[in-house]
PDB file of N, CA and C in Angstrom:
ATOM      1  N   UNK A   1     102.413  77.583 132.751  1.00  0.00           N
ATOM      2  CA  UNK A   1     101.910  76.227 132.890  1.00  0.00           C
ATOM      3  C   UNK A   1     102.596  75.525 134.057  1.00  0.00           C
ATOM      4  N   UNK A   2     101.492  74.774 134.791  1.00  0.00           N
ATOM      5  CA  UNK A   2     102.588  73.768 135.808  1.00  0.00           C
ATOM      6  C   UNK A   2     103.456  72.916 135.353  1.00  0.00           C
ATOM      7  N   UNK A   3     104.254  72.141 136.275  1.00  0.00           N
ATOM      8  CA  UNK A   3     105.294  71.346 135.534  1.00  0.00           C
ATOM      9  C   UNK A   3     104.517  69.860 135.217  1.00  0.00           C
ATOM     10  N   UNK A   4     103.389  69.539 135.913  1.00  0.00           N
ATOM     11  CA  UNK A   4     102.852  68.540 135.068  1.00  0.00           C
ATOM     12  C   UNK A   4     102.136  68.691 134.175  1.00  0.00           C
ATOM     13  N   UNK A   5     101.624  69.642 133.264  1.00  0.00           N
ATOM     14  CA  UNK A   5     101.114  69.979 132.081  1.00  0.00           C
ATOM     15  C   UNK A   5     102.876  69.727 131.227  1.00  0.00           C
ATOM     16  N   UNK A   6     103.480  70.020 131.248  1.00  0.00           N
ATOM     17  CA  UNK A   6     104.451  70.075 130.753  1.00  0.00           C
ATOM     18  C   UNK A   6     105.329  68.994 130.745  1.00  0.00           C
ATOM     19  N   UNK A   7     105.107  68.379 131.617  1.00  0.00           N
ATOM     20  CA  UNK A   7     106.077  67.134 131.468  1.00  0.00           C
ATOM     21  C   UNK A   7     105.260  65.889 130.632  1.00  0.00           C
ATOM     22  N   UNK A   8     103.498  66.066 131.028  1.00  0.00           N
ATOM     23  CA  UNK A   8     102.692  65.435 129.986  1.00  0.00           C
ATOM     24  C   UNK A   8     102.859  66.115 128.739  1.00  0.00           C
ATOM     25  N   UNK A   9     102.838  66.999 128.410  1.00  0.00           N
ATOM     26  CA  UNK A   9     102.889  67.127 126.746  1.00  0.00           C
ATOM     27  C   UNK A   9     104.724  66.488 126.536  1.00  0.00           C
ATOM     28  N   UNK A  10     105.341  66.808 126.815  1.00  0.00           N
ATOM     29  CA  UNK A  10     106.752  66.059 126.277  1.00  0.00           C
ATOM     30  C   UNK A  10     106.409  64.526 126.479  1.00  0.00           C
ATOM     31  N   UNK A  11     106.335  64.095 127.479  1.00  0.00           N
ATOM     32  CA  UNK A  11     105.944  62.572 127.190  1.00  0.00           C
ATOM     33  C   UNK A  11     104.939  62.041 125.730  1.00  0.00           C
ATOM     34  N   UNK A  12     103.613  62.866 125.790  1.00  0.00           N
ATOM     35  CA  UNK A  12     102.436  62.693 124.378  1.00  0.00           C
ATOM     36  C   UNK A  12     103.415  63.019 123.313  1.00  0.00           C
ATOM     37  N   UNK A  13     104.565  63.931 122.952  1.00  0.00           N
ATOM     38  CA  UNK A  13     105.089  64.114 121.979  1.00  0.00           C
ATOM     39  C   UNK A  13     106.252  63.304 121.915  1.00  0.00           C
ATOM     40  N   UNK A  14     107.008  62.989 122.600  1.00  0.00           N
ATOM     41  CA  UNK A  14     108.302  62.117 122.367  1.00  0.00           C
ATOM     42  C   UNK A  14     108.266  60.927 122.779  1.00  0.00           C
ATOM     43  N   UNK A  15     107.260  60.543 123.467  1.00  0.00           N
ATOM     44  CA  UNK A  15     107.274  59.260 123.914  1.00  0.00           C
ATOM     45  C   UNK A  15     107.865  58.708 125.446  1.00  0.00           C
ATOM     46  N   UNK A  16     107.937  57.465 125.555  1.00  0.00           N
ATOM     47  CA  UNK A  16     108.622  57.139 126.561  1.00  0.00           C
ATOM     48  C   UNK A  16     110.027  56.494 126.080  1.00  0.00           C
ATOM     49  N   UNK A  17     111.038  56.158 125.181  1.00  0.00           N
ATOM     50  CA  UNK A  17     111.636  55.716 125.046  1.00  0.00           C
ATOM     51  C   UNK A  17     112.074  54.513 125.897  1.00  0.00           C
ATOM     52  N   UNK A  18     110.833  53.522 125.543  1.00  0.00           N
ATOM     53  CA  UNK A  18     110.942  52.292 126.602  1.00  0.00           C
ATOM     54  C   UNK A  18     111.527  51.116 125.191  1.00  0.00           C
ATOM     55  N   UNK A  19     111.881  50.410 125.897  1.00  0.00           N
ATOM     56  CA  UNK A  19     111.910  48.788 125.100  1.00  0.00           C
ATOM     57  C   UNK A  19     110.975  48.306 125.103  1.00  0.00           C
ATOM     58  N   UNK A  20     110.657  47.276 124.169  1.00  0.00           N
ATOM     59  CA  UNK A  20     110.115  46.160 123.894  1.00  0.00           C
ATOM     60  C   UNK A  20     110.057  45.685 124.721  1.00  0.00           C
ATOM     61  N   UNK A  21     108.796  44.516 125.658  1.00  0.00           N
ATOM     62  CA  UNK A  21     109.240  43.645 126.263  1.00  0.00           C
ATOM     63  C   UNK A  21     108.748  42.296 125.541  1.00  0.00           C
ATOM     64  N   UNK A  22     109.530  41.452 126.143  1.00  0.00           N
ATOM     65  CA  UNK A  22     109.045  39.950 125.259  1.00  0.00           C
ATOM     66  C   UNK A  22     107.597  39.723 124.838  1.00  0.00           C
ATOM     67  N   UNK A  23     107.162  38.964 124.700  1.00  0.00           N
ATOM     68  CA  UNK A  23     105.895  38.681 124.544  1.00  0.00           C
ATOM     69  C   UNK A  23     105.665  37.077 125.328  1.00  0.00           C
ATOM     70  N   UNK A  24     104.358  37.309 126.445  1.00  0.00           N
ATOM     71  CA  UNK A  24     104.063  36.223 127.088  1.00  0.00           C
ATOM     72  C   UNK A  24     103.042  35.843 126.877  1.00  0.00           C
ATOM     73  N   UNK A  25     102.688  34.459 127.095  1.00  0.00           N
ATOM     74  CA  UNK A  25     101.523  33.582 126.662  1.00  0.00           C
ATOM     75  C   UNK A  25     101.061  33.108 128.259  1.00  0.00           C
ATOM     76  N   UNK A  26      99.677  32.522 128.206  1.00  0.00           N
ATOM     77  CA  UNK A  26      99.661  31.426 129.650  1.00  0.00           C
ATOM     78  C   UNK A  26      98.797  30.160 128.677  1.00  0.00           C
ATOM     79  N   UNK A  27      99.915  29.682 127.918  1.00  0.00           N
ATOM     80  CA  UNK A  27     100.231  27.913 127.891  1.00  0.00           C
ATOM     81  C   UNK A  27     101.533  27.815 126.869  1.00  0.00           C
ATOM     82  N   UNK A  28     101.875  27.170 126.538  1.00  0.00           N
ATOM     83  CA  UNK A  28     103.086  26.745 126.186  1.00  0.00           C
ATOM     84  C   UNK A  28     102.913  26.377 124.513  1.00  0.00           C
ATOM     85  N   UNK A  29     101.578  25.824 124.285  1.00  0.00           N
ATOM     86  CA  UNK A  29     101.728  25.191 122.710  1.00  0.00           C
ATOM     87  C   UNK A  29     100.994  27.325 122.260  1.00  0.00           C
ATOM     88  N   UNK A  30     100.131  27.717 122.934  1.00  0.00           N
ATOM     89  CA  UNK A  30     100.025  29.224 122.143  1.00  0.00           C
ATOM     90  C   UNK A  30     101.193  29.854 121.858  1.00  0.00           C
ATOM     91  N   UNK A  31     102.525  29.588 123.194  1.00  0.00           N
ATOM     92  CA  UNK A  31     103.647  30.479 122.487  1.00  0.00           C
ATOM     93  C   UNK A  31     104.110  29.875 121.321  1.00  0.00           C
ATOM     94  N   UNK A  32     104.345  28.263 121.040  1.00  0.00           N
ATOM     95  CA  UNK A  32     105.044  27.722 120.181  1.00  0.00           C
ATOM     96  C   UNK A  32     104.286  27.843 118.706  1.00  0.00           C
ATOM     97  N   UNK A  33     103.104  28.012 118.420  1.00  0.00           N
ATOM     98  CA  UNK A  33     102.358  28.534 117.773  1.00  0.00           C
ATOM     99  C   UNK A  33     103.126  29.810 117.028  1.00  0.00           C
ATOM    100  N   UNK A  34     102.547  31.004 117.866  1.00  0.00           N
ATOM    101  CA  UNK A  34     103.267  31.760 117.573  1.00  0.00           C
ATOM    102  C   UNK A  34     104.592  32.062 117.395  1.00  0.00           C
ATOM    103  N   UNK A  35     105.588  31.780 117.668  1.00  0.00           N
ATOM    104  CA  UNK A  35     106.864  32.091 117.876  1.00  0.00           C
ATOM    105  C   UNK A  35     107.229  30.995 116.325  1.00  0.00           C
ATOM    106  N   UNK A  36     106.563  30.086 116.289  1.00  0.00           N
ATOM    107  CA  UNK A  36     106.941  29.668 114.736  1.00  0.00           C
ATOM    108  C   UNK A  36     106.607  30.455 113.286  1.00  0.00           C
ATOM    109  N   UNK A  37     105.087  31.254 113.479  1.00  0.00           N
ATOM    110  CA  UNK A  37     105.059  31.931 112.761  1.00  0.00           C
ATOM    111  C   UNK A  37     105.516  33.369 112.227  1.00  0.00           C
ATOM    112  N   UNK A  38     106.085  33.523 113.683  1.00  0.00           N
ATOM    113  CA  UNK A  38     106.492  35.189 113.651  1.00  0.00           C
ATOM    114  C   UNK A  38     108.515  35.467 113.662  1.00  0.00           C
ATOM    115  N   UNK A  39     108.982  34.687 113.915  1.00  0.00           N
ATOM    116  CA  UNK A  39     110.197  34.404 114.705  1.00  0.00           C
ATOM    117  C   UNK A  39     111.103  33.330 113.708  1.00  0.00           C
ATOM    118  N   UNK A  40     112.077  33.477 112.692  1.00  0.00           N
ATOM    119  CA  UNK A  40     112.294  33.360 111.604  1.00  0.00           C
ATOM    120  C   UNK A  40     113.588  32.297 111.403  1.00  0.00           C
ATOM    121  N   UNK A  41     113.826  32.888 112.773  1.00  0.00           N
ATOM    122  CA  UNK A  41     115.652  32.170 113.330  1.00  0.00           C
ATOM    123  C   UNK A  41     114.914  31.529 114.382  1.00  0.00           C
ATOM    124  N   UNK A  42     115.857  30.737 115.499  1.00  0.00           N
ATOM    125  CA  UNK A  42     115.488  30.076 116.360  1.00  0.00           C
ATOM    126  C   UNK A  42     115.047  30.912 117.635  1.00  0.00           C
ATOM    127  N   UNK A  43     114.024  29.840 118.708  1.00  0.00           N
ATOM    128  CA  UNK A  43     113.855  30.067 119.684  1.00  0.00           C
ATOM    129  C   UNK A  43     113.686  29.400 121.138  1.00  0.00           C
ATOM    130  N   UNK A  44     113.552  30.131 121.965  1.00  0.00           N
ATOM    131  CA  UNK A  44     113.641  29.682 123.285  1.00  0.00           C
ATOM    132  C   UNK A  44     112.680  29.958 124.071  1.00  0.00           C
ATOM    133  N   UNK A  45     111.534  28.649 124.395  1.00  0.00           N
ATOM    134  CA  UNK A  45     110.063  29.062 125.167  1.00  0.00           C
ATOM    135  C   UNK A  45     110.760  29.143 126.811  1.00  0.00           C
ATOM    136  N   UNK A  46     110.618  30.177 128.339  1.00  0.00           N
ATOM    137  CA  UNK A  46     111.052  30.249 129.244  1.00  0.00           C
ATOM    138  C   UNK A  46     109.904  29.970 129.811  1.00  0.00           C
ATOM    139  N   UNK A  47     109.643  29.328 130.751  1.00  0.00           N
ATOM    140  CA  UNK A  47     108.728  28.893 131.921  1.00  0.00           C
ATOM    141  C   UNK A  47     109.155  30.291 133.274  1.00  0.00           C
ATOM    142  N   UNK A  48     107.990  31.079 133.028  1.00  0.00           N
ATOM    143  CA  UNK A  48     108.290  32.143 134.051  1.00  0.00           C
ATOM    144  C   UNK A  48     107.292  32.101 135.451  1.00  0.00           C
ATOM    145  N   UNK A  49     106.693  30.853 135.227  1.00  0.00           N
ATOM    146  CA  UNK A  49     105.504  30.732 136.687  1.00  0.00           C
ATOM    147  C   UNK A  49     104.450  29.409 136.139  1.00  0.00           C
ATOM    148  N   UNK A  50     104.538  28.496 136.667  1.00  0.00           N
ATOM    149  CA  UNK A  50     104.273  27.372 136.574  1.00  0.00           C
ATOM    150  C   UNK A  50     102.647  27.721 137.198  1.00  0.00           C
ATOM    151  N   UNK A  51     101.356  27.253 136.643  1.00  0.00           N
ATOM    152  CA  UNK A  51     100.086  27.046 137.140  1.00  0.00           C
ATOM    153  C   UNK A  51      99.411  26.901 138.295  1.00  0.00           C
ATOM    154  N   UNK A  52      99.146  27.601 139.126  1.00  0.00           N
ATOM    155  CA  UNK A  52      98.561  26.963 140.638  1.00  0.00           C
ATOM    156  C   UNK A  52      96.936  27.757 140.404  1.00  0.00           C
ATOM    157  N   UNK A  53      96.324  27.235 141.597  1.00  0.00           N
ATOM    158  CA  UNK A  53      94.913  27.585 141.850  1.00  0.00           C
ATOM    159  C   UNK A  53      94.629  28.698 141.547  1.00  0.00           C
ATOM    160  N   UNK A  54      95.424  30.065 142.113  1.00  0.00           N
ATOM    161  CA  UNK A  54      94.711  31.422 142.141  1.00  0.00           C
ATOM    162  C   UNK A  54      95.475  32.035 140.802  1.00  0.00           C
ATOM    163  N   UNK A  55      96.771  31.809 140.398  1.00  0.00           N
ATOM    164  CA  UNK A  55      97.071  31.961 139.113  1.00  0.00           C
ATOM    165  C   UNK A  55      97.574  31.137 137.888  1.00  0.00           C
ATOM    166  N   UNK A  56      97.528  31.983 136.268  1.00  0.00           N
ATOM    167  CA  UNK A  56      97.779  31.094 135.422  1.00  0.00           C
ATOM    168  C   UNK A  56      99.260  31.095 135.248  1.00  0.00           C
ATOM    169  N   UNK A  57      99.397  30.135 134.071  1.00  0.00           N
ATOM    170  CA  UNK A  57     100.928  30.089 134.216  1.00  0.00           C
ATOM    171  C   UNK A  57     101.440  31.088 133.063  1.00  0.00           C
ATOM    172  N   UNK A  58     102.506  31.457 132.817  1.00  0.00           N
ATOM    173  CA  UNK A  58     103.020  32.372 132.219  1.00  0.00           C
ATOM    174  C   UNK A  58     104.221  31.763 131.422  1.00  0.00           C
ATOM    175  N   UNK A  59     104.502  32.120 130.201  1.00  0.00           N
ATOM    176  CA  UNK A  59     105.413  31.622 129.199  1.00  0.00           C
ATOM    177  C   UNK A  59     105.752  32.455 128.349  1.00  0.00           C
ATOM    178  N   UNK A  60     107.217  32.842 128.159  1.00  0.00           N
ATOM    179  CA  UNK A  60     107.690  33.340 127.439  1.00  0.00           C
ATOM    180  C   UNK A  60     108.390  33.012 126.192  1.00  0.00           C
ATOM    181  N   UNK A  61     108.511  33.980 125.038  1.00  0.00           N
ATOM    182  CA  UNK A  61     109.379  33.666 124.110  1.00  0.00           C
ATOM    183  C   UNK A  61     110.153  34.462 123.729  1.00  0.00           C
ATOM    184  N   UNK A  62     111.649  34.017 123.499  1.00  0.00           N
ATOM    185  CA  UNK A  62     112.970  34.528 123.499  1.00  0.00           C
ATOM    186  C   UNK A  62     113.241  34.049 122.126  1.00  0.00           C
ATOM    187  N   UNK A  63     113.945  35.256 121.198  1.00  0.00           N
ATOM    188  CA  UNK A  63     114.524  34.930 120.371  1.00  0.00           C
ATOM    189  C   UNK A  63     116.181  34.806 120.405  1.00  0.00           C
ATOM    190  N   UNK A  64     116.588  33.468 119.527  1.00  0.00           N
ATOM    191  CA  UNK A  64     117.720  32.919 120.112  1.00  0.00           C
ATOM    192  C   UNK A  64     118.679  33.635 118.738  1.00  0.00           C
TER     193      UNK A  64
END
């Protein structure tokens, strides 16, 4: 077998051993929404790109 047949089946079987990444919203009351219902302890909404013409804005939530 080549080595990319092979390096795809180990990836399909073990995975990527990636992290989590946060979870982002584009508005601010959808993250707070959520992050109240899911998120048990406190939190922290981050402003990661504020709204302009060609894109939306982006918002994160951090658990504190």
């Amino acid at each position: 077998m080549s080595v990319h047949i092979k390096k795809r089946e180990r990836v399909i079987k073990n995975g990527r051993n990636r992290k989590r990444r946060p979870k982002t919203f584009d508005s601010e009351e959808k993250a707070k929404v959520w992050a109240q219902s899911n998120i048990k302890s406190g939190f922290e909404i981050v402003t990661l790109r504020q709204a302009t013409e060609s894109k939306k804005a982006k918002v994160r939530v951090i658990p504190v």
